[in-house]
Protein backbone atom coordinates (compact mmCIF):
# COMPACT_ATOMS: atom_id res chain seq x y z
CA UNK A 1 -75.48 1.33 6.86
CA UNK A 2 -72.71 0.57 4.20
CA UNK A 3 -72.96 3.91 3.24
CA UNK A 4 -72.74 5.33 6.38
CA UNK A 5 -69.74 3.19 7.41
CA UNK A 6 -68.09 4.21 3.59
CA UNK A 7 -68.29 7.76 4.80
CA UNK A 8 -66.81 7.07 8.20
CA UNK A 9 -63.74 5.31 6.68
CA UNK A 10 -63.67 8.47 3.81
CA UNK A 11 -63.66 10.72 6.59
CA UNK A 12 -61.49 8.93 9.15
CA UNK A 13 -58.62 8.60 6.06
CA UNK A 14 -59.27 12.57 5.43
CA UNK A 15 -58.05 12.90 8.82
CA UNK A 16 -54.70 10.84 8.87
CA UNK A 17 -54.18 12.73 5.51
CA UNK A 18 -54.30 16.33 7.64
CA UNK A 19 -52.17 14.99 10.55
CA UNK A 20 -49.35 13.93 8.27
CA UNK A 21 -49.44 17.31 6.44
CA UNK A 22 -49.55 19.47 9.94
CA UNK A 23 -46.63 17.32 11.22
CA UNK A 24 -44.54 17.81 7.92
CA UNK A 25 -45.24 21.55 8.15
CA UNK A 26 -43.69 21.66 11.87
CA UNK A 27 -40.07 21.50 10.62
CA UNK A 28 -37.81 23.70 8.41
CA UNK A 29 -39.10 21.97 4.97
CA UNK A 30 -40.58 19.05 3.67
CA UNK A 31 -39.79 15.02 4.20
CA UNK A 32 -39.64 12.18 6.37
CA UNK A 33 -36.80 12.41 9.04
CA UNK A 34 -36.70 12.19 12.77
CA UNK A 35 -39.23 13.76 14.58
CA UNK A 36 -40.28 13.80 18.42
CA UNK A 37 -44.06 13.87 19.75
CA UNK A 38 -45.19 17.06 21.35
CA UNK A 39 -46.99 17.54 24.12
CA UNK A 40 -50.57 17.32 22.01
CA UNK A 41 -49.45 13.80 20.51
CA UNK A 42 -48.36 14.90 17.14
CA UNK A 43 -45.15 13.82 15.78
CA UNK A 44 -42.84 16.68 14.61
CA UNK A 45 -41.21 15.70 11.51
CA UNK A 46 -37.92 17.19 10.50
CA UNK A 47 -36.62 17.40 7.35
CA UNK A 48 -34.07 14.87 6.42
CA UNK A 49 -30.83 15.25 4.43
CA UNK A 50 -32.54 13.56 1.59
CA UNK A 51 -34.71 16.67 2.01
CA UNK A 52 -34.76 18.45 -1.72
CA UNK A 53 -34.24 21.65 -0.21
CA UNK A 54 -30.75 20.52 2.25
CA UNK A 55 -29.32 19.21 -1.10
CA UNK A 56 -26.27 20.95 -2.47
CA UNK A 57 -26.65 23.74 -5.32
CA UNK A 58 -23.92 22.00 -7.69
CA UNK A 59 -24.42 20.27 -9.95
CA UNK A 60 -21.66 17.69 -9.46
CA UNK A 61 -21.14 17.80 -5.71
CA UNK A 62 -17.75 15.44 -6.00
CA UNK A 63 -16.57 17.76 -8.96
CA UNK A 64 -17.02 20.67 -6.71
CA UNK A 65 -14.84 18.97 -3.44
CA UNK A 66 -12.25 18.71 -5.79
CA UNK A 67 -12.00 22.22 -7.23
CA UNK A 68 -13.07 23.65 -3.39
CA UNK A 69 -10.07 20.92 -2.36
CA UNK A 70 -7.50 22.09 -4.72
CA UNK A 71 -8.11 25.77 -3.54
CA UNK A 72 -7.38 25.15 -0.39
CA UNK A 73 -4.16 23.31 -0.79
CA UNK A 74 -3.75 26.61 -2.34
CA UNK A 75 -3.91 28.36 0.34
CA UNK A 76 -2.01 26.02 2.69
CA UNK A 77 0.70 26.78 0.14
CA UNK A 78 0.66 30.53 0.27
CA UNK A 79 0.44 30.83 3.93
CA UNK A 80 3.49 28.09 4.43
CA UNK A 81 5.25 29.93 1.19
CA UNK A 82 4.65 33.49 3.20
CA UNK A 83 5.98 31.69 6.62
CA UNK A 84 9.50 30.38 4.65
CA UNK A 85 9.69 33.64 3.04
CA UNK A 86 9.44 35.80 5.97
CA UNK A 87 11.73 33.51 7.81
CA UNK A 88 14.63 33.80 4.86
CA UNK A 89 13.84 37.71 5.02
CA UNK A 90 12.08 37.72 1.64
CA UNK A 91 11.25 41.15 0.05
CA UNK A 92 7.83 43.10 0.80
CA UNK A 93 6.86 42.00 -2.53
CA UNK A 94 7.10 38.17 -2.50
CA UNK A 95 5.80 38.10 0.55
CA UNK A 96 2.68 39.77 -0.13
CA UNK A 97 2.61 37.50 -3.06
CA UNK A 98 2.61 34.36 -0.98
CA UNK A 99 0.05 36.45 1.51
CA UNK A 100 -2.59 36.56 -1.98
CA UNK A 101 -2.09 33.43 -2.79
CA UNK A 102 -2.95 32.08 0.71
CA UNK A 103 -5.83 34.13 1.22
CA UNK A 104 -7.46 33.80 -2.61
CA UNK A 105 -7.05 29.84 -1.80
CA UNK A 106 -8.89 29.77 1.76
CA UNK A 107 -11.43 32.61 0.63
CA UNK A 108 -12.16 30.70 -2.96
CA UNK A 109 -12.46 27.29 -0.97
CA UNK A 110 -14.54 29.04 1.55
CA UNK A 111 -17.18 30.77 -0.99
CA UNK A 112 -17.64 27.92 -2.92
CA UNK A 113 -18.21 25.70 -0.42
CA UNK A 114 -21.07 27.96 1.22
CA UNK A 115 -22.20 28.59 -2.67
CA UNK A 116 -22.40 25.00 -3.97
CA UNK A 117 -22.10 22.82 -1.35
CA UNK A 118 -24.74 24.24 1.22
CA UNK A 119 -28.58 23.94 1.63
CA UNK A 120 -29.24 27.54 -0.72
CA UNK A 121 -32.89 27.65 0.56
CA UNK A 122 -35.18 29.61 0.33
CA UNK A 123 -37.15 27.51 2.91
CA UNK A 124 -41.27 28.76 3.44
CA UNK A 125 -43.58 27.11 6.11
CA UNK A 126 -46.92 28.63 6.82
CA UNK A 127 -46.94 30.51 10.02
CA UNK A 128 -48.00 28.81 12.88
CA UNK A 129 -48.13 29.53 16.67
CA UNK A 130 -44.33 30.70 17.17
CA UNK A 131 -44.99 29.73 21.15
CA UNK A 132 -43.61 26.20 21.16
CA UNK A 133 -43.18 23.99 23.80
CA UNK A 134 -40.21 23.14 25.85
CA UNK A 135 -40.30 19.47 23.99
CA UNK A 136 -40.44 21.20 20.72
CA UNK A 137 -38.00 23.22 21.28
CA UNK A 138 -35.62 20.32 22.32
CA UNK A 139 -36.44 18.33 19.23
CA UNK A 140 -35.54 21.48 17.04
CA UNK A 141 -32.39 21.83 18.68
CA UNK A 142 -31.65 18.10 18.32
CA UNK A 143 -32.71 18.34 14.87
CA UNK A 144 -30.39 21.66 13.67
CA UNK A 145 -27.35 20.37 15.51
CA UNK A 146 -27.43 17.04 14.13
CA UNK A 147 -28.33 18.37 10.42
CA UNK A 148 -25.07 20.66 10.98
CA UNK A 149 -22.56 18.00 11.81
CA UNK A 150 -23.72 15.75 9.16
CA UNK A 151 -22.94 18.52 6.93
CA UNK A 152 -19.76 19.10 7.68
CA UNK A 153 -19.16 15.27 8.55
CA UNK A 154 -20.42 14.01 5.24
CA UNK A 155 -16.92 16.29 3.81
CA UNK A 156 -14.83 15.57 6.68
CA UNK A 157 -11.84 15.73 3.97
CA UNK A 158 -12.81 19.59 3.25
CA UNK A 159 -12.85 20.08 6.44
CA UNK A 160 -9.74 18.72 7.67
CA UNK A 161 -8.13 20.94 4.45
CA UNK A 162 -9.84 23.82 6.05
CA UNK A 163 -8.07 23.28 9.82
CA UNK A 164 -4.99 22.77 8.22
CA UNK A 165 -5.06 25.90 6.41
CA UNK A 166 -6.10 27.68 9.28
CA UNK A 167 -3.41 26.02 11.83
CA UNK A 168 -0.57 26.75 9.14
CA UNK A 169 -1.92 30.90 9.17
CA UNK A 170 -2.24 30.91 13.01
CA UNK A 171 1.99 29.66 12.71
CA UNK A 172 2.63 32.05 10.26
CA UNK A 173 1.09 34.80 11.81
CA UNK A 174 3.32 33.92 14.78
CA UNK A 175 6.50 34.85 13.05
CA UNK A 176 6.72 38.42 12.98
CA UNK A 177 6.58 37.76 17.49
CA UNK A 178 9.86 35.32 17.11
CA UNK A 179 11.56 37.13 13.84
CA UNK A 180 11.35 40.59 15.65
CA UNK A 181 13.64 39.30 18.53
CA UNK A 182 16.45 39.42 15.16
CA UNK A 183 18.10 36.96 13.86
CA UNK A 184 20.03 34.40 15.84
CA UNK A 185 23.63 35.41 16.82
CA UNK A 186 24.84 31.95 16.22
CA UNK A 187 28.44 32.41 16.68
CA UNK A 188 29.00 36.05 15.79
CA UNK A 189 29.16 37.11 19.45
CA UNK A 190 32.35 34.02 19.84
CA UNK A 191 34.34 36.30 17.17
CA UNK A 192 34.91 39.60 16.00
CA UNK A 193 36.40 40.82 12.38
CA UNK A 194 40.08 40.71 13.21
CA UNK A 195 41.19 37.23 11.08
CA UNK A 196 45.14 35.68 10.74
CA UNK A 197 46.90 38.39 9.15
CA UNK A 198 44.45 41.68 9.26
CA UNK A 199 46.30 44.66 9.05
CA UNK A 200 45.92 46.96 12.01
CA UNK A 201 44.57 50.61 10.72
CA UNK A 202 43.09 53.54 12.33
CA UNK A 203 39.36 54.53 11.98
CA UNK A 204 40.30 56.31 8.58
CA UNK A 205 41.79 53.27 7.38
CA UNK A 206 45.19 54.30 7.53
CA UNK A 207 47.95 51.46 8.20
CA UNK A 208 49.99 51.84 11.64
CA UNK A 209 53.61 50.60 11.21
CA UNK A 210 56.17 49.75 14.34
CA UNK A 211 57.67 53.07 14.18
CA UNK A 212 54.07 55.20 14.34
CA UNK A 213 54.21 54.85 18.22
CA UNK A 214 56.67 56.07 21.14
CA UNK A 215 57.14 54.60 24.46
CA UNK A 216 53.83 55.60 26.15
CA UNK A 217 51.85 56.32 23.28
CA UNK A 218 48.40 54.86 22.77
CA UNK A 219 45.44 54.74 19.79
CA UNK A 220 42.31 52.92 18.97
CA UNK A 221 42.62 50.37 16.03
CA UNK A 222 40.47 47.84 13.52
CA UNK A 223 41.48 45.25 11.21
CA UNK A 224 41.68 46.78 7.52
CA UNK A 225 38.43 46.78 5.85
CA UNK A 226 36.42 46.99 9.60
CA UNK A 227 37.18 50.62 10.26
CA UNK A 228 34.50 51.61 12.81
CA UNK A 229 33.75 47.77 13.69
CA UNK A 230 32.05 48.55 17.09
CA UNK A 231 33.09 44.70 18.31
CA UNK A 232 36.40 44.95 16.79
CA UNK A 233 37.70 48.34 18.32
CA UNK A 234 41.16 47.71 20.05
CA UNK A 235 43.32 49.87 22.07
CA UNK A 236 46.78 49.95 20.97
CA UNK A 237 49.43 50.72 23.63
CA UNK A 238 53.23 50.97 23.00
CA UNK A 239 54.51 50.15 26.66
CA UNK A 240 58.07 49.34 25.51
CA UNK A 241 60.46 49.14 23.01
CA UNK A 242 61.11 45.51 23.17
CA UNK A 243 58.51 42.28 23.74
CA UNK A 244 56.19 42.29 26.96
CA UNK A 245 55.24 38.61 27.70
CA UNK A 246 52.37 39.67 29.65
CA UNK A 247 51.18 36.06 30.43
CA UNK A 248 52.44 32.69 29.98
CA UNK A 249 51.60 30.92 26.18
CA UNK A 250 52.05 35.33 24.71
CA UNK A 251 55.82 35.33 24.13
CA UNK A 252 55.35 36.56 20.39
CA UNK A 253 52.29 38.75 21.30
CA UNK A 254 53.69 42.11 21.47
CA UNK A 255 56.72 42.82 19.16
CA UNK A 256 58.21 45.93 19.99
CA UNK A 257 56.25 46.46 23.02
CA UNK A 258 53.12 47.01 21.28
CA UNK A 259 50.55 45.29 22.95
CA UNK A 260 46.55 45.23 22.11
CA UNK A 261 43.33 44.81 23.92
CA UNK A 262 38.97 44.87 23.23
CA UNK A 263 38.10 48.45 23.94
CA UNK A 264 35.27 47.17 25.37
CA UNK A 265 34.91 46.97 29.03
CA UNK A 266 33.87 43.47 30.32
CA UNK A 267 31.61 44.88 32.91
CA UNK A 268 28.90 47.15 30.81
CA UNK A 269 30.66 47.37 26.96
CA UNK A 270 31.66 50.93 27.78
CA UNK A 271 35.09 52.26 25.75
CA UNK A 272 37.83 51.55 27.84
CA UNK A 273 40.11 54.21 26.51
CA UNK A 274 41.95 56.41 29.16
CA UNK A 275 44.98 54.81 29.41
CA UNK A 276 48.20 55.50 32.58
CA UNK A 277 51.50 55.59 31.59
CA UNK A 278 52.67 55.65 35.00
CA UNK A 279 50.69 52.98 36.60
CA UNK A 280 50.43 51.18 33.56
CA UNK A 281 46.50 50.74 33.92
CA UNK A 282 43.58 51.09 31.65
CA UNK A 283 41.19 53.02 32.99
CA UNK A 284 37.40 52.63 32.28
CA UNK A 285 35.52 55.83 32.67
CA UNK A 286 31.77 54.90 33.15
CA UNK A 287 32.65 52.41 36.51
CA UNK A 288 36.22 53.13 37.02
CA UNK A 289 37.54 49.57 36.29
CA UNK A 290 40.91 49.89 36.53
CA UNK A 291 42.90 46.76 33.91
CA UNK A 292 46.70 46.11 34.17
CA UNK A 293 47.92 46.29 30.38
CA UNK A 294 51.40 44.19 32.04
CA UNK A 295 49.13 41.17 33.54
CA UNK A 296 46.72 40.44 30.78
CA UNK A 297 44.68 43.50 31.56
CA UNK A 298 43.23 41.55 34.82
CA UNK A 299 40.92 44.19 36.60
CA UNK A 300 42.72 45.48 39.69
CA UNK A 301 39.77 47.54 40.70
CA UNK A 302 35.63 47.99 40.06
CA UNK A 303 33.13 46.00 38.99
CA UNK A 304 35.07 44.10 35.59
CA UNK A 305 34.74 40.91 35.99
CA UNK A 306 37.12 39.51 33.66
CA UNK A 307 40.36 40.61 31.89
CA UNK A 308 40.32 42.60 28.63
CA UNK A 309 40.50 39.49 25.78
CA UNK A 310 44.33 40.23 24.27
CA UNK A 311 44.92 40.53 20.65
CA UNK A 312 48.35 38.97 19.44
CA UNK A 313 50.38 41.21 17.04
CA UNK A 314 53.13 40.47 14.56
CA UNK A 315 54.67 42.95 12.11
CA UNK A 316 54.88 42.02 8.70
CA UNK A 317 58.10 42.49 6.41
CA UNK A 318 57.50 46.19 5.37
CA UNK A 319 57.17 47.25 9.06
CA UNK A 320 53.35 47.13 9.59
CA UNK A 321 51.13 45.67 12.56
CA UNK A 322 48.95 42.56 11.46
CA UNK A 323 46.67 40.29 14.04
CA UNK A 324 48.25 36.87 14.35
CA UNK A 325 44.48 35.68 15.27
CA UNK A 326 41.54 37.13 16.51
CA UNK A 327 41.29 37.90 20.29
CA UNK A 328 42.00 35.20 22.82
CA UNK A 329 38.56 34.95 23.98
CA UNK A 330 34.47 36.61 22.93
CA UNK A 331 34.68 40.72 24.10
CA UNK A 332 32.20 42.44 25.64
CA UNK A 333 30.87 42.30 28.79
CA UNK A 334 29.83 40.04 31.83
CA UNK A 335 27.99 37.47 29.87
CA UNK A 336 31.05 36.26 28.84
CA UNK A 337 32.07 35.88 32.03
CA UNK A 338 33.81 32.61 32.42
CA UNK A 339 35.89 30.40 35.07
């Protein structure tokens, strides 16, 4: 009867021994964890991240975050290097510089966390009934999402490096949208290149003196050194041969009847160069806005909204036209419009 009974508990322990193995067996490796009974009773165990196999390939793990660290600041320092230098209008050259660094960085960090910081497996279970249950499956799923953001929770650090890295190149790559509006005009559309004392010349950069012009006679002008200055083209009318005050505050503005206005319409920027002796009107050939050179060049007819901005003249002791001051107000058309 002892005997028998010794061979019951033999047997009996046998069993508990096979149970434990089966369960172990159910999950992706080896080790106690957190497991879930199936529908048969057994518990499924699940391997734990004290699991030999989920440990990381280095080494020195801490070693590793450091160097995988470092290469990611790396990175965060190309891409925001390659976002400044694009901004500033760097050359093709150190831009794709900062573009290498950035990417070497992220892609170094990147491999060598996957290399030495990740379960490297190979993991081997004996095949078993692939058919598992709807528990089963839940537990697995439990099990590999959980294993997952311990991973990446257990380096949160790395993994904050990584989003930053990422959120800097998503800004970055932004910048080519916003830098290929152009640059800001800032206050270049408030002035053109006509300064205190520019001397008036033709578009070949010859100067025009007080005697050049006769009673009637008209030509298109630009401050020395702008010849061809789209914004700075002025139309240069001799209506007399003594001062026209052509509004109040412009006494000195046109010595020897010479007076000077934007050849740019103020309705659509067309050149407003056809000019009427008689009627003493600018004429505007793309709209037919018709400006009064005698009133401030105030549109007497079509679509201009505002006068032609006036540009006072003085001559200088050996005869020539210079610009007292740039124009009285920003040329160009209706956006300028004011009250």
């Amino acid at each position: 009867m002892t005997q028998a009974n010794g061979e019951d508990k033999a047997l009996s322990s046998h069993g508990a021994s096979s149970d434990e193995v089966v369960g172990a067996g159910s999950g992706a490796g080896s080790g106690s964890g957190s497991g879930a009974p199936s529908d048969g009773g057994e518990e499924l165990v699940f391997a734990s991240l004290d699991d030999p196999h989920l440990q990381p390939a280095a080494r020195n793990p801490q070693r590793m975050e450091k160097v995988i660290a470092v290469s990611l600041v790396i990175g965060i320092i190309g891409f925001a290097g390659l976002g400044a230098a694009y901004w500033q209008g760097a050359t093709e050259g150190v831009m794709g510089l900062f573009l290498a660094v950035g990417l070497f960085g992220m892609g170094f960090g990147l491999a060598a966390w996957g290399k030495y910081l990740m379960p490297q497996g190979p993991f081997v279970e004996e095949r078993h009934d692939l058919a598992g249950t709807r528990r089963e499956q839940e537990a697995f799923e439990a099990a590999a999402l959980g294993r997952g953001q311990m991973v990446i929770a257990r380096r949160g650090f790395l993994g904050k490096l990584l989003g930053a890295g990422a959120a800097i190149f998503a800004i970055v790559a932004a910048f080519p949208l916003l830098r290929s509006l152009g640059p800001l005009p800032g206050k270049s559309l408030d002035r053109t290149s006509w300064r205190k004392g520019s001397r008036v010349v033709t578009v070949d950069g010859r100067p025009v003196k007080a005697t050049d012009l006769e009673v009637g006679g008209i030509l298109t002008v630009f401050p020395e050194g702008h010849e061809g200055s789209a914004m700075a083209q002025t139309v240069l009318i001799r209506v007399a041969s003594a001062p026209v005050v052509t509004m109040p505050g412009r006494e000195t503005w046109s010595p020897d009847g010479y007076l000077a206005y934007s050849k740019i319409c103020t309705h659509a920027g067309c050149p407003v160069g056809l000019y009427e002796e008689q009627s003493q009107q600018l004429l505007c050939p793309c709209h037919q806005s018709l400006f009064d050179v005698l009133d401030g060049a105030v549109p007497v007819f079509g679509p201009a909204p505002r006068p032609l901005p006036q540009l006072p003249l003085m001559v200088d002791s050996a005869g020539y036209l210079r610009a007292q001051s740039d124009f009285n107000q920003p040329v160009g058309p209706g956006f300028w419009e004011r009250s």
